[in-house]
N, C-alpha and C. Protein backbone atom coordinates (compact mmCIF):
# COMPACT_ATOMS: atom_id res chain seq x y z
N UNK A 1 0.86 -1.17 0.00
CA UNK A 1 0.00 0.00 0.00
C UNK A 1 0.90 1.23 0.00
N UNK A 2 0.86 1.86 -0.59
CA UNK A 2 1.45 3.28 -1.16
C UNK A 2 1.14 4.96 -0.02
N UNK A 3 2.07 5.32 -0.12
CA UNK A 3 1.40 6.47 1.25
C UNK A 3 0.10 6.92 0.83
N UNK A 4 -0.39 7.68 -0.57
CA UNK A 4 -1.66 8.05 -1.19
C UNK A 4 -2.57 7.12 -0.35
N UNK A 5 -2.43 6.06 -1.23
CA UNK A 5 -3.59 5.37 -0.12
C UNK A 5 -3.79 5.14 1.23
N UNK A 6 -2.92 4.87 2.16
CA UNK A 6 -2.58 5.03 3.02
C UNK A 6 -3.47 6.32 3.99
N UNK A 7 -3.01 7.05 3.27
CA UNK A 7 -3.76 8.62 4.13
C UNK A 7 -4.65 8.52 3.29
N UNK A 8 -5.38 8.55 2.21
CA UNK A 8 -7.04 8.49 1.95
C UNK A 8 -7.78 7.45 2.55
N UNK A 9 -7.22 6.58 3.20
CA UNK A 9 -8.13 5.18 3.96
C UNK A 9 -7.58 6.09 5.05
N UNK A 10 -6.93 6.45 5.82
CA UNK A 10 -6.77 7.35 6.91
C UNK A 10 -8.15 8.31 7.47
N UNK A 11 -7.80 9.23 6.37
CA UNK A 11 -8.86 10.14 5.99
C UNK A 11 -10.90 9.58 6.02
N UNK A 12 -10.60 8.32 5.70
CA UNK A 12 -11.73 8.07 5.19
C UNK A 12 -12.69 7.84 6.29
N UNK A 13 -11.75 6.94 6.74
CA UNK A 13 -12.04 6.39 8.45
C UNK A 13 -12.36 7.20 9.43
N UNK A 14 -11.43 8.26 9.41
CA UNK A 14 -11.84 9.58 10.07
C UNK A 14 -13.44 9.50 9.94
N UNK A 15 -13.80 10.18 8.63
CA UNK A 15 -14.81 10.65 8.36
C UNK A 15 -16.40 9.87 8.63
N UNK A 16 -15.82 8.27 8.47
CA UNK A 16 -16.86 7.45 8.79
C UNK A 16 -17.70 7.33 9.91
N UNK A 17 -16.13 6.90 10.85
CA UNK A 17 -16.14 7.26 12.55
C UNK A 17 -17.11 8.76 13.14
N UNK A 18 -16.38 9.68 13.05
CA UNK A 18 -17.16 10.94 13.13
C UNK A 18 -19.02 10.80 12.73
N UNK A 19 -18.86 10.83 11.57
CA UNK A 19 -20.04 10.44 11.17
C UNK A 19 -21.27 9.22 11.78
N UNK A 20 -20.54 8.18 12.50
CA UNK A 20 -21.58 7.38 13.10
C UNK A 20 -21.33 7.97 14.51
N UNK A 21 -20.46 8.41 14.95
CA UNK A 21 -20.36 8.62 16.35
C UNK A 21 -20.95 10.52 16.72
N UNK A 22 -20.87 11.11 15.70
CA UNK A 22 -21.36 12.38 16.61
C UNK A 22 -22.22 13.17 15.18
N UNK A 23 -22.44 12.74 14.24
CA UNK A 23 -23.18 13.65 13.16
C UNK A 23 -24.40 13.52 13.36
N UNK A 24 -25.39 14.76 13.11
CA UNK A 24 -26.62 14.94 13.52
C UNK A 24 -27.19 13.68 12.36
N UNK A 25 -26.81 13.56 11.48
CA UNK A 25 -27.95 12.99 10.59
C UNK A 25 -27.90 11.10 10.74
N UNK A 26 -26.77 11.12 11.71
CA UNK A 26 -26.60 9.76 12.19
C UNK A 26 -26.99 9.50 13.67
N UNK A 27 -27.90 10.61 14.15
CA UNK A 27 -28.54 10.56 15.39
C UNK A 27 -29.88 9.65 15.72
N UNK A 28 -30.41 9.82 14.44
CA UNK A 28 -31.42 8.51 14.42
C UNK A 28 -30.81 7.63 15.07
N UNK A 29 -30.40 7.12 14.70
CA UNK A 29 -29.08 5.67 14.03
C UNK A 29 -28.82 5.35 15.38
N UNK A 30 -28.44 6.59 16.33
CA UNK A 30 -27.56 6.01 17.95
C UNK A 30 -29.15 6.31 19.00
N UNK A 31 -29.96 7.07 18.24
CA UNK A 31 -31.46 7.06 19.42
C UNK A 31 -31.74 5.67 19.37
N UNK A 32 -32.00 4.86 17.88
CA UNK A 32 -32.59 4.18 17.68
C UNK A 32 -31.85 2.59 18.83
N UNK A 33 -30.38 2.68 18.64
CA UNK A 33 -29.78 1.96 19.46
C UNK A 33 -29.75 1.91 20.86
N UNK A 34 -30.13 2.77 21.07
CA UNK A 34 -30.12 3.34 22.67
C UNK A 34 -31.77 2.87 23.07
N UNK A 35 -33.08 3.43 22.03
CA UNK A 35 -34.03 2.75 22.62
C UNK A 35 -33.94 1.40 22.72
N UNK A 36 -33.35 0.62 21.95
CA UNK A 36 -33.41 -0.93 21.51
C UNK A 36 -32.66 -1.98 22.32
N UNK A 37 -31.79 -1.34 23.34
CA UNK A 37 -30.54 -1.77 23.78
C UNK A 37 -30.56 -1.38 25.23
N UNK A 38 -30.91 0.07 25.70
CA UNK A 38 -30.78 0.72 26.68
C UNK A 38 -29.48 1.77 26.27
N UNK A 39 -29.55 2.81 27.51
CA UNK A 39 -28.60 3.82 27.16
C UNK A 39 -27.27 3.38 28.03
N UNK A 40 -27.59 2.87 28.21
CA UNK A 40 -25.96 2.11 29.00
C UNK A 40 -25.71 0.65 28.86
N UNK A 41 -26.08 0.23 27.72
CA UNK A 41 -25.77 -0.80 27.03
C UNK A 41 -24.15 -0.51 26.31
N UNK A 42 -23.94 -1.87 26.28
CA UNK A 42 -22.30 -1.88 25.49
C UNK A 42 -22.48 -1.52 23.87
N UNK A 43 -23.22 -2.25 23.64
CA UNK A 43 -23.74 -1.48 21.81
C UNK A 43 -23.89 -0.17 21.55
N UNK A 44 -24.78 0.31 22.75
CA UNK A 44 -24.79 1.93 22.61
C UNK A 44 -23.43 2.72 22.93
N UNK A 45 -22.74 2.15 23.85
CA UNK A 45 -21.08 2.72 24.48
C UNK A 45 -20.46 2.94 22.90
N UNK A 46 -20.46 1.32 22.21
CA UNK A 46 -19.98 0.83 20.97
C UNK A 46 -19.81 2.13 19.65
N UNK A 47 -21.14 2.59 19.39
CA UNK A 47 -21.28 3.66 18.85
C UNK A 47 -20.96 5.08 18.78
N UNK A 48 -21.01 5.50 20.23
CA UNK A 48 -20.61 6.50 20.34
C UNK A 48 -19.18 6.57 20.94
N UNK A 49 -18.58 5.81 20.97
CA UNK A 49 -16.82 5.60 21.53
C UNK A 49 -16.25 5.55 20.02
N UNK A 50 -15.87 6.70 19.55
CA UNK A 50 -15.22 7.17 18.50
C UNK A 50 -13.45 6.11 18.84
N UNK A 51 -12.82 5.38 19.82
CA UNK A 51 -12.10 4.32 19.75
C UNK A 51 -12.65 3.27 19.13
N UNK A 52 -13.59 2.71 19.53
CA UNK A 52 -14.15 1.87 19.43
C UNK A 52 -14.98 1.75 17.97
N UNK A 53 -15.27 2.75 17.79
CA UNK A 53 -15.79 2.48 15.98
C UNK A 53 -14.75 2.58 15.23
N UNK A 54 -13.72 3.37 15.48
CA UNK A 54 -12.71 3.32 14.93
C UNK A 54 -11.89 2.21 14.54
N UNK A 55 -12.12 1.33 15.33
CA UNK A 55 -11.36 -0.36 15.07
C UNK A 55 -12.63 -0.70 13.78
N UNK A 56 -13.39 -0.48 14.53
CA UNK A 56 -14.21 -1.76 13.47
C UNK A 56 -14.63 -1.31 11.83
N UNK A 57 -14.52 0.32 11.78
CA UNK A 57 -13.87 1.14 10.65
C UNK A 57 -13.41 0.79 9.62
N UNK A 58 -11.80 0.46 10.48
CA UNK A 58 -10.81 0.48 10.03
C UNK A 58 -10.00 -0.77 9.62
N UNK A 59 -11.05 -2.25 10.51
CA UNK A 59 -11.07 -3.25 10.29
C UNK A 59 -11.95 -3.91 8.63
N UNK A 60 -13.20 -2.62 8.56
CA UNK A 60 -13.63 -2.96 6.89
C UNK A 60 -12.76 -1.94 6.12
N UNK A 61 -12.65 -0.95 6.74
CA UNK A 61 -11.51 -0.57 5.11
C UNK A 61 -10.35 -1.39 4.66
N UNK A 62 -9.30 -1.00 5.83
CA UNK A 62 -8.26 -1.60 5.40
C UNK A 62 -8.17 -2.89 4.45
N UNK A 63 -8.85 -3.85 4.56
CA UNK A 63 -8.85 -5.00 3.48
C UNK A 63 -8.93 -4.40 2.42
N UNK A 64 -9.75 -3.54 1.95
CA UNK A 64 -10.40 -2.84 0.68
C UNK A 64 -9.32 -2.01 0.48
N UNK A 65 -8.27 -1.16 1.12
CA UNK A 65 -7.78 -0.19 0.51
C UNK A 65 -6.43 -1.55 -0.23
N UNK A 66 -5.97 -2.67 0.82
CA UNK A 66 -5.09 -3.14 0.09
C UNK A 66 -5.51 -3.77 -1.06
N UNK A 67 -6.42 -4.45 -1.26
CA UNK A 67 -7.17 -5.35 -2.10
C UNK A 67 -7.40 -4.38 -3.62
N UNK A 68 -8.00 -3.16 -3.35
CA UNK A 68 -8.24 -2.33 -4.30
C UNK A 68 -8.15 -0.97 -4.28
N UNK A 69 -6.70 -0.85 -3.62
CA UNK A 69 -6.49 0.52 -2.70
C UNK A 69 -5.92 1.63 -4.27
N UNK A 70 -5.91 0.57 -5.52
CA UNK A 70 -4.52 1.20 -6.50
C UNK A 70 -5.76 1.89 -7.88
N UNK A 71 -7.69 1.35 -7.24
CA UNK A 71 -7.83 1.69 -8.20
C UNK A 71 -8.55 3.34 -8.01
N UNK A 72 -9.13 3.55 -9.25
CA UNK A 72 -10.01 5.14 -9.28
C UNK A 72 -10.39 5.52 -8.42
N UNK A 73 -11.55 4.34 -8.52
CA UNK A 73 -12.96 4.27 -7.95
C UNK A 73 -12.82 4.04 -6.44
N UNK A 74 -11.75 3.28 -6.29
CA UNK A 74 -11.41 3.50 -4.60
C UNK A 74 -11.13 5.08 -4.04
N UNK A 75 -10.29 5.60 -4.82
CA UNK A 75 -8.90 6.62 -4.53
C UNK A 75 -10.29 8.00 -4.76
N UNK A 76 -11.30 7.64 -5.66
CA UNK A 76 -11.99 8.97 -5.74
C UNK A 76 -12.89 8.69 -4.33
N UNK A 77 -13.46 7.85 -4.22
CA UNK A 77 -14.50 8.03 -2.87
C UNK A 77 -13.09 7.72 -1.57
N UNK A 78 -12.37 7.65 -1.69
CA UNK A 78 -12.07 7.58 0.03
C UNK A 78 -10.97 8.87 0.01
N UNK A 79 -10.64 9.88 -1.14
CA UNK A 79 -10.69 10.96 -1.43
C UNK A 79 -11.58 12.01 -1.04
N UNK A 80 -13.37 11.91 -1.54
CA UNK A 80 -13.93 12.30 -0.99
C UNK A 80 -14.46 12.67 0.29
N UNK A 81 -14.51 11.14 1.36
CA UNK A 81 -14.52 10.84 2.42
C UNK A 81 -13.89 11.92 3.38
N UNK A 82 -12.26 12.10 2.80
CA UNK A 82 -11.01 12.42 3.19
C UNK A 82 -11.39 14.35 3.18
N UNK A 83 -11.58 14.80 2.20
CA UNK A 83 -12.36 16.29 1.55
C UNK A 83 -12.66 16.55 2.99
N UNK A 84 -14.16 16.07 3.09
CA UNK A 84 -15.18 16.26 3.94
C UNK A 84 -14.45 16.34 4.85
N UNK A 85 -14.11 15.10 5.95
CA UNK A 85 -13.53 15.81 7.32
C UNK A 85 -12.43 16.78 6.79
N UNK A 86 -11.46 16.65 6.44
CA UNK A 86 -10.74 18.26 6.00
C UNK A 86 -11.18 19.26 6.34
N UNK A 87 -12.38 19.34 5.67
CA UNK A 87 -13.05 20.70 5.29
C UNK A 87 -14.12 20.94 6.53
N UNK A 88 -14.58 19.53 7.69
CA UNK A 88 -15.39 20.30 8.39
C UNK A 88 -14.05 20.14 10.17
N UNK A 89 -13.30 19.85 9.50
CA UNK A 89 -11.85 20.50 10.61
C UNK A 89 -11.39 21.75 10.52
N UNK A 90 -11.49 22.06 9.06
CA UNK A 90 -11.17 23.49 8.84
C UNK A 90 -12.37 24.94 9.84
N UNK A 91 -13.49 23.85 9.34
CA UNK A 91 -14.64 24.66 9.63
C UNK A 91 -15.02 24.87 11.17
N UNK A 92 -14.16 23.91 11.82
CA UNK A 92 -14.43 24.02 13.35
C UNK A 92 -13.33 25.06 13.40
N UNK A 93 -12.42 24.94 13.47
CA UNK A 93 -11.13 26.04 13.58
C UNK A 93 -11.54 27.10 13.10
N UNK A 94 -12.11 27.23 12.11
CA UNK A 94 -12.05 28.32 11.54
C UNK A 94 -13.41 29.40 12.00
N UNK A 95 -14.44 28.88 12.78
CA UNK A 95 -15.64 29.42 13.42
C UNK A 95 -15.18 29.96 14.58
């Protein structure tokens, strides 16, 4: 695996993580777990422990970035992925 890829599966993961663990539009997603489970359930901990999603992340990318880390279609979406948190890191700093 090549540094490029490397830091766009970096990047990507970031963005995933974040996204299930604290983005409003993935709040359904952790209510819905929390009614289903309880709010001090380990599933619900699971979700919102930005460590902890982070493994399991990084446990489905990584296969994928080595497996097909060299092509486009990888390199443009985990590119994108990569954009986004960028740009809403910039946007916290920068508010």
């Amino acid at each position: 695996m090549d540094a490029v890829v490397f830091l766009l599966t970096l990047g990507a993961v970031c963005r995933i993580t974040r996204f299930i663990t604290k983005d409003e539009l993935a709040a359904g997603f952790r209510s819905w777990v929390a009614d289903r489970f309880g709010d001090e359930s380990k599933i619900s901990y699971l979700i919102t422990c930005g460590w902890c999603v982070g493994v399991w992340t990084s446990a489905s990318i990584v296969p994928l970035a080595y497996l097909i880390g060299g092509t486009i279609g990888f390199q443009a979406f985990t590119m994108t992925l990569t954009l986004s948190y960028l740009v809403g890191l910039a946007a916290t700093w920068l508010d």
